[in-house]
C-alpha atoms as a PDB file:
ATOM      1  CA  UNK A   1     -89.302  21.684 -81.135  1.00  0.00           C
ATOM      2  CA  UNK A   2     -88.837  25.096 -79.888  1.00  0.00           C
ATOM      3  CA  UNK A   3     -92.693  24.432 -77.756  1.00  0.00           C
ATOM      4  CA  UNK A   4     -91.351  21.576 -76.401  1.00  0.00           C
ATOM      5  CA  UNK A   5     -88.033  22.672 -75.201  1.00  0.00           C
ATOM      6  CA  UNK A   6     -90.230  25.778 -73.776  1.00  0.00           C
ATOM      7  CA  UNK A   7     -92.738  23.064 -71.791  1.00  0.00           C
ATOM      8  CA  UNK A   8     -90.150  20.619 -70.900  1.00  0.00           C
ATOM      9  CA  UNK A   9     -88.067  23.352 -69.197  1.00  0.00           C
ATOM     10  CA  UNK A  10     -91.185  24.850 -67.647  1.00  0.00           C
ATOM     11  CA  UNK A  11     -91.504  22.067 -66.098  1.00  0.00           C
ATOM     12  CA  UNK A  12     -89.078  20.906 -64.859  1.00  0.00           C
ATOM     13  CA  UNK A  13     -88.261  24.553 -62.993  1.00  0.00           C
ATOM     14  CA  UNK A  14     -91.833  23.938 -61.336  1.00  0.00           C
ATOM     15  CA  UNK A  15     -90.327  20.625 -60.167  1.00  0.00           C
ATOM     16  CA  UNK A  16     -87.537  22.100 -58.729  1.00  0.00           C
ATOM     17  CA  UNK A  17     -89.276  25.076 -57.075  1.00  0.00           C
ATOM     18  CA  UNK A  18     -91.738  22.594 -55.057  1.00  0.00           C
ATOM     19  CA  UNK A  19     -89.530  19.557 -54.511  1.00  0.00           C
ATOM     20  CA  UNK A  20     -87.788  21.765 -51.767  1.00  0.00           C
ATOM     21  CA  UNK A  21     -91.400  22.970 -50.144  1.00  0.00           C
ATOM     22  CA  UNK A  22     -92.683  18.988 -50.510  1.00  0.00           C
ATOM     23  CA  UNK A  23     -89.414  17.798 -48.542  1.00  0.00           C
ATOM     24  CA  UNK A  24     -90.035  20.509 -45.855  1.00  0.00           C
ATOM     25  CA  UNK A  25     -93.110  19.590 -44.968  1.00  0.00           C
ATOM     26  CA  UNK A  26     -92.477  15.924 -44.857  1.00  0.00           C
ATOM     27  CA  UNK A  27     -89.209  16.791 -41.882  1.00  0.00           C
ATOM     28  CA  UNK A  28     -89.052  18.106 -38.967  1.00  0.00           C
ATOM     29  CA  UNK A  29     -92.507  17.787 -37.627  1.00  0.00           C
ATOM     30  CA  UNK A  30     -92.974  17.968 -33.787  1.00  0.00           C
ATOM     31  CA  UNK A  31     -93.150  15.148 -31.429  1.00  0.00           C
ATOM     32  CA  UNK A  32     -96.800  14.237 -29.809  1.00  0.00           C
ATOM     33  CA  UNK A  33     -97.207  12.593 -26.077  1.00  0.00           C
ATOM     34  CA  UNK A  34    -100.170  10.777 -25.107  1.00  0.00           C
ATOM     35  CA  UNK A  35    -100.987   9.025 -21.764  1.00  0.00           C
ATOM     36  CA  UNK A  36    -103.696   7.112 -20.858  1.00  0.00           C
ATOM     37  CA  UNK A  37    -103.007   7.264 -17.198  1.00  0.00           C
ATOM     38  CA  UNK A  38    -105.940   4.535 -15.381  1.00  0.00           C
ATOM     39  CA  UNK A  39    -103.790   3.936 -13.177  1.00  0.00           C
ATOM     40  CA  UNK A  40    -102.775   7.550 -11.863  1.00  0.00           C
ATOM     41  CA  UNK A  41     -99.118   7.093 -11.149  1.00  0.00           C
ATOM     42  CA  UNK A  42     -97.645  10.591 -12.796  1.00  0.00           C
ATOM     43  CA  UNK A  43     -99.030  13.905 -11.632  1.00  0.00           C
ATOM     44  CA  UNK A  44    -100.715  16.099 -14.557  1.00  0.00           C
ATOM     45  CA  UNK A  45     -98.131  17.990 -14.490  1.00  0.00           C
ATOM     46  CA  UNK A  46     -95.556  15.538 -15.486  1.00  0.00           C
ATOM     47  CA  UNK A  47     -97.766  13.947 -18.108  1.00  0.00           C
ATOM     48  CA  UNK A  48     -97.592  18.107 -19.361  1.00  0.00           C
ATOM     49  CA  UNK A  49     -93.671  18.070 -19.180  1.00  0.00           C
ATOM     50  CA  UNK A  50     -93.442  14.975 -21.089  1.00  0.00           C
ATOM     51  CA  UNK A  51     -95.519  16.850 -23.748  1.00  0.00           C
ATOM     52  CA  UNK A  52     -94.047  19.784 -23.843  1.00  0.00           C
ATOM     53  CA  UNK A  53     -90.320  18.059 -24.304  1.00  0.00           C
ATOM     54  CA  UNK A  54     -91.478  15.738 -27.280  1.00  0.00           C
ATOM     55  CA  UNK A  55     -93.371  18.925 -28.795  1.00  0.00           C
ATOM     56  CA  UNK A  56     -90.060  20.794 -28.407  1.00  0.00           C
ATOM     57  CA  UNK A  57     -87.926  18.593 -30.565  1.00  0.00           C
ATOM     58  CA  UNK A  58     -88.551  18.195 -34.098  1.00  0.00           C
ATOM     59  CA  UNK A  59     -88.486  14.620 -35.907  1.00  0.00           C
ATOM     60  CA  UNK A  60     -88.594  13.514 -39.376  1.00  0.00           C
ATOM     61  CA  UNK A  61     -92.399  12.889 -39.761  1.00  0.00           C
ATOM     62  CA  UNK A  62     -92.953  13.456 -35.899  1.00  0.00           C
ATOM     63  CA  UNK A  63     -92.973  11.206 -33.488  1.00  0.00           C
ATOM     64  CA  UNK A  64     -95.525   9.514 -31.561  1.00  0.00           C
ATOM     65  CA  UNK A  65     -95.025   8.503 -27.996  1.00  0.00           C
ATOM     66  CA  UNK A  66     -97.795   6.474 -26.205  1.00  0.00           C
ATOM     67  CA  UNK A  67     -97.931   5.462 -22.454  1.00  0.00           C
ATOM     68  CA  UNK A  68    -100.558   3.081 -21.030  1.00  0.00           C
ATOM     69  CA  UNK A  69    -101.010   2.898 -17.479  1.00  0.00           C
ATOM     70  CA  UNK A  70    -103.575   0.398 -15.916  1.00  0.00           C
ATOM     71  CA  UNK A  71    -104.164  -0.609 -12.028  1.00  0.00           C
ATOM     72  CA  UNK A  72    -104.853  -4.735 -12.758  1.00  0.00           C
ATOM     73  CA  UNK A  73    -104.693  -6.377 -16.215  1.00  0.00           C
ATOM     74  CA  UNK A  74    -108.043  -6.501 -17.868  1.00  0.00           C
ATOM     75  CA  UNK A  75    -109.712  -9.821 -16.823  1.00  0.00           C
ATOM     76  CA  UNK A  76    -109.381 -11.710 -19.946  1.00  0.00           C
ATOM     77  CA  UNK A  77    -105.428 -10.884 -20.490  1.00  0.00           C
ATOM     78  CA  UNK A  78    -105.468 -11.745 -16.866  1.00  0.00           C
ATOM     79  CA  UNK A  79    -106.842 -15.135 -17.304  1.00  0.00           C
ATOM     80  CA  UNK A  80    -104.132 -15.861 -19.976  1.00  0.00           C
ATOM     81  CA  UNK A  81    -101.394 -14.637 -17.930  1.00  0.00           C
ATOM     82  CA  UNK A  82    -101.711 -16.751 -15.290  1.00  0.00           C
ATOM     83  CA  UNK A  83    -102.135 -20.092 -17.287  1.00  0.00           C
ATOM     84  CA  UNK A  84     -98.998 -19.198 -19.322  1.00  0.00           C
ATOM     85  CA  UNK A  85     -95.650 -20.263 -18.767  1.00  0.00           C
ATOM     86  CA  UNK A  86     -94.092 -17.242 -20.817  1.00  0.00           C
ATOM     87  CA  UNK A  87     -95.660 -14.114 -19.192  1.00  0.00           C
ATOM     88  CA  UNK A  88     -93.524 -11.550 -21.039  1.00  0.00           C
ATOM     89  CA  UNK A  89     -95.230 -13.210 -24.421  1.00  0.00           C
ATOM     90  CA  UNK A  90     -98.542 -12.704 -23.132  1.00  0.00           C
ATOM     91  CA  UNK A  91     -98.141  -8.887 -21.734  1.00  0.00           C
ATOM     92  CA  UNK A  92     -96.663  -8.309 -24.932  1.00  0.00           C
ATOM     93  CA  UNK A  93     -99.435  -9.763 -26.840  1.00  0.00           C
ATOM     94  CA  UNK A  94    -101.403  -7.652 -24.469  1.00  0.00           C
ATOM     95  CA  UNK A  95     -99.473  -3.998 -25.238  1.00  0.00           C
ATOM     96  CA  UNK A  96     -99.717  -4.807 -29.094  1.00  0.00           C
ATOM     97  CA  UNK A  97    -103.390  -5.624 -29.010  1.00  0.00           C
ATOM     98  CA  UNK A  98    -103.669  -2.199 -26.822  1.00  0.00           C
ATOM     99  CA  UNK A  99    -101.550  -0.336 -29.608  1.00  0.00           C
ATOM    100  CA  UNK A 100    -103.345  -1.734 -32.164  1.00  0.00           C
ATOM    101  CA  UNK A 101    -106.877  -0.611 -30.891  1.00  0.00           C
ATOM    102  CA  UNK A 102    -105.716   3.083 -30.048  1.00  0.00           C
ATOM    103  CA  UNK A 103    -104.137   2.845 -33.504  1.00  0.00           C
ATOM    104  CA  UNK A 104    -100.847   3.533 -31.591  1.00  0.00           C
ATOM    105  CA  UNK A 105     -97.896   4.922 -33.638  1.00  0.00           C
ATOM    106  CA  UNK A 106     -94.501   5.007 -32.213  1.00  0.00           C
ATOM    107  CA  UNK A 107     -92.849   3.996 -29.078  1.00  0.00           C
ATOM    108  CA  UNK A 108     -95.884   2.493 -26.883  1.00  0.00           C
ATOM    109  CA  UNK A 109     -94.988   1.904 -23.434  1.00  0.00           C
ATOM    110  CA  UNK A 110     -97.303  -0.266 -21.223  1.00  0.00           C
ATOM    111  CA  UNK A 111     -97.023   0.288 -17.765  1.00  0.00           C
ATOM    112  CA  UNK A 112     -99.546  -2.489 -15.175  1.00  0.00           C
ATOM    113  CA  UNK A 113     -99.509  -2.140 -11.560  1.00  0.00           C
ATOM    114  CA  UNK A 114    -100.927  -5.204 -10.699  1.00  0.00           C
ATOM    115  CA  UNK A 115     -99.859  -7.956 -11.930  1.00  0.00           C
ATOM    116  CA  UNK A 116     -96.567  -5.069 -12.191  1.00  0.00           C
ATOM    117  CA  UNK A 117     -94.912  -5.090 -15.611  1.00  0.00           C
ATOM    118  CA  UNK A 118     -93.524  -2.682 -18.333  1.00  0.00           C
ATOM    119  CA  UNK A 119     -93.771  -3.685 -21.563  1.00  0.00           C
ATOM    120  CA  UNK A 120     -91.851  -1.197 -24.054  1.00  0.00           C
ATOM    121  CA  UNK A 121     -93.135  -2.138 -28.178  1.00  0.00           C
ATOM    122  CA  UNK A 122     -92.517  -0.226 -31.302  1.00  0.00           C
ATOM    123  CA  UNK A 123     -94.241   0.182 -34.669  1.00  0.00           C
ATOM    124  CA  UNK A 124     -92.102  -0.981 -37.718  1.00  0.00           C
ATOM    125  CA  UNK A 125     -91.519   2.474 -38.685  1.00  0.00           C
ATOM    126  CA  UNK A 126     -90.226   3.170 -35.468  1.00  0.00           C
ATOM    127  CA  UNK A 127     -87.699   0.373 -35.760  1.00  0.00           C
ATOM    128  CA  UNK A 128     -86.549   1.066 -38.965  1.00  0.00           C
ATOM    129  CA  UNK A 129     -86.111   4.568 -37.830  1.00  0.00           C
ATOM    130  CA  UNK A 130     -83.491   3.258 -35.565  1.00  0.00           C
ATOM    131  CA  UNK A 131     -85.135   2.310 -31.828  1.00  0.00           C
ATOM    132  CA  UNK A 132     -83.775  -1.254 -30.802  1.00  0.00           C
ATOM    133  CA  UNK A 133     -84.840  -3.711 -28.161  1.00  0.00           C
ATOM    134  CA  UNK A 134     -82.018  -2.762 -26.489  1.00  0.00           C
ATOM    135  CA  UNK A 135     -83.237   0.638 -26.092  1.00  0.00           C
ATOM    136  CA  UNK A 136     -86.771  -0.528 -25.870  1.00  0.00           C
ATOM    137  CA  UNK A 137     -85.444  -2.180 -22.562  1.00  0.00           C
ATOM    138  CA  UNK A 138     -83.595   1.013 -21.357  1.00  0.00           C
ATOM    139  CA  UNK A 139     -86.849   2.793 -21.742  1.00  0.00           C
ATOM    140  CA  UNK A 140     -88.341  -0.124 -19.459  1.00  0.00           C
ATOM    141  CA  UNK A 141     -86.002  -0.122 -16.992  1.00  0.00           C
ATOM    142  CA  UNK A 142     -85.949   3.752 -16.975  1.00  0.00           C
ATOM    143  CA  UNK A 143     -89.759   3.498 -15.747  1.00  0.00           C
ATOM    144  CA  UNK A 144     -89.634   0.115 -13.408  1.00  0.00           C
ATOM    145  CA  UNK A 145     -86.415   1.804 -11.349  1.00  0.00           C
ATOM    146  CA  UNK A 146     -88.518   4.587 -11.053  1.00  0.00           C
ATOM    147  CA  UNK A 147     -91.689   2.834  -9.879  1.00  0.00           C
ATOM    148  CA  UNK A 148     -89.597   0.693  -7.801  1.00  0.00           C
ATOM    149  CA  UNK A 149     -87.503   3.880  -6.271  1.00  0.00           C
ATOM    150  CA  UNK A 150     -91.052   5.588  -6.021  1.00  0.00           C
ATOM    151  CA  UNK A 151     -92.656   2.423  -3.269  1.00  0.00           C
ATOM    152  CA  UNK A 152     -89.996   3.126  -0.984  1.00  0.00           C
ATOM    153  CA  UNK A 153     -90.739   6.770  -0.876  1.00  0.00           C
ATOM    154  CA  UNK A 154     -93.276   8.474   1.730  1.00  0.00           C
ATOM    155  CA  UNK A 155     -96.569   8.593  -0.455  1.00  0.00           C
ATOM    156  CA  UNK A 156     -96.106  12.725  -0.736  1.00  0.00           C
ATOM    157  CA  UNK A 157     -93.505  11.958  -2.934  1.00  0.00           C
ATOM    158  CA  UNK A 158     -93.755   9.366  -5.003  1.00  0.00           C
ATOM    159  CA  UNK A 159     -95.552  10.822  -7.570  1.00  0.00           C
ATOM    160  CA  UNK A 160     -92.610  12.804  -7.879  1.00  0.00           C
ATOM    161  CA  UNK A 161     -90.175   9.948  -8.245  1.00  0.00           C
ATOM    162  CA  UNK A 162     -92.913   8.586 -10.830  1.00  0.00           C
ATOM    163  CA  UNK A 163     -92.725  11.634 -12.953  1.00  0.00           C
ATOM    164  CA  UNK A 164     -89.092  12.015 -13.106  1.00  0.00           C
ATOM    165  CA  UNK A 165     -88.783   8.618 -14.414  1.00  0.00           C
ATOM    166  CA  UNK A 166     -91.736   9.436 -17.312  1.00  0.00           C
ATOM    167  CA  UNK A 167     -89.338  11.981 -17.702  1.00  0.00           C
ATOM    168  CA  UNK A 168     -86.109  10.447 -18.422  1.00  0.00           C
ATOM    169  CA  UNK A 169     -87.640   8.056 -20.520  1.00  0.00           C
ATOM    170  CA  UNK A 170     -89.312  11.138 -22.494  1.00  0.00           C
ATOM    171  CA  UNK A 171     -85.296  12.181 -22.406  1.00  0.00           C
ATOM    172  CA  UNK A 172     -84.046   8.753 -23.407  1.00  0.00           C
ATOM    173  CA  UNK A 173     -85.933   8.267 -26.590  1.00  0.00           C
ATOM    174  CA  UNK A 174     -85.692  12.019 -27.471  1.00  0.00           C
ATOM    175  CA  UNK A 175     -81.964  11.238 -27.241  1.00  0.00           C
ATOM    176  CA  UNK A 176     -81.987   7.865 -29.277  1.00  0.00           C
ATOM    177  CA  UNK A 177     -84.446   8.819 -32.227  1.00  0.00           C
ATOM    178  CA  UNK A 178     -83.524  12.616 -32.497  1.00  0.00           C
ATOM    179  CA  UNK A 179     -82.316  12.809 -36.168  1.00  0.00           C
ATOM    180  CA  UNK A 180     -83.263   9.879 -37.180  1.00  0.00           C
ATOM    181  CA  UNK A 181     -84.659   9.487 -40.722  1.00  0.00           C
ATOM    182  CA  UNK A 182     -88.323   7.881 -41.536  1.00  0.00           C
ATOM    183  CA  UNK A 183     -87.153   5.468 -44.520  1.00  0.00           C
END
């Protein structure tokens, strides 16, 4: 009996002492950026800035955020597109095919110049950590104001106007998913 008490109590304090050390590893990871930029609209350095704010916050798990530029939609998505009647279905066919291949985690934001659409998607765990469509949309129209402010610029400075709005959208979900909990 005595053996047993000694084991079970052993135990259990070796439980304790990790569970804090397993928790702490599980939170508070760092936030990754990746762009795929084909289309060049955002300067190297603001594809950098938009790193180095998601790596400066800390999220339960992490968080992944993904942006997809392209000049023209790839010729078969293309050929869809213009036979369909609902467009947004097929573009956002298109972004979660895209996400899926890159195995895409996270917010994935879709960005085509020509035809020119923004499609904003989000994994499940994403959603359940608390991102809506509603801010899924705010992130879109975050980056098409800023591509549409950008035209109407001088060309010196519309990559400018381009990275600011990669930028507040970096600021945006930063601001919406900062605390949330993986569940």
């Amino acid at each position: 009996m005595n053996r047993l008490l000694r084991h079970s109590l052993a135990a259990a304090l070796l439980a304790g002492l990790f569970l804090p050390f397993g928790t702490a590893v599980a939170a508070d990871m760092p936030g990754t950026f990746h762009a795929f930029d084909d289309a060049g609209i955002f300067s190297t350095d603001g594809k950098k800035q938009a790193t180095k704010k998601l790596e400066g916050q800390k999220f339960d798990r992490g968080l992944h955020v993904t942006v997809d530029t392209y000049k023209e939609m790839p010729s078969d998505w293309k050929k869809k597109y213009d036979a369909a009647a609902d467009k947004n279905k097929v573009v956002k066919d298109w972004a979660i095919a895209a996400a899926t291949a890159q195995k895409a985690k996270g917010p994935y934001v879709l960005i085509c110049m020509r035809p020119g659409y923004t499609m904003v998607i989000a994994d499940e765990e994403t959603v359940k950590r608390g991102l809506t469509q509603a801010d899924s949309d705010e992130v879109r129209k975050i980056i098409d104001t800023g591509l549409r402010d950008a035209a109407k610029l001088e060309p010196d400075k519309r990559v400018e106007a381009r990275d600011a709005a990669l930028l507040k959208a970096t600021d945006y979900l930063i601001k919406t998913l900062k605390g949330t909990k993986v569940p």
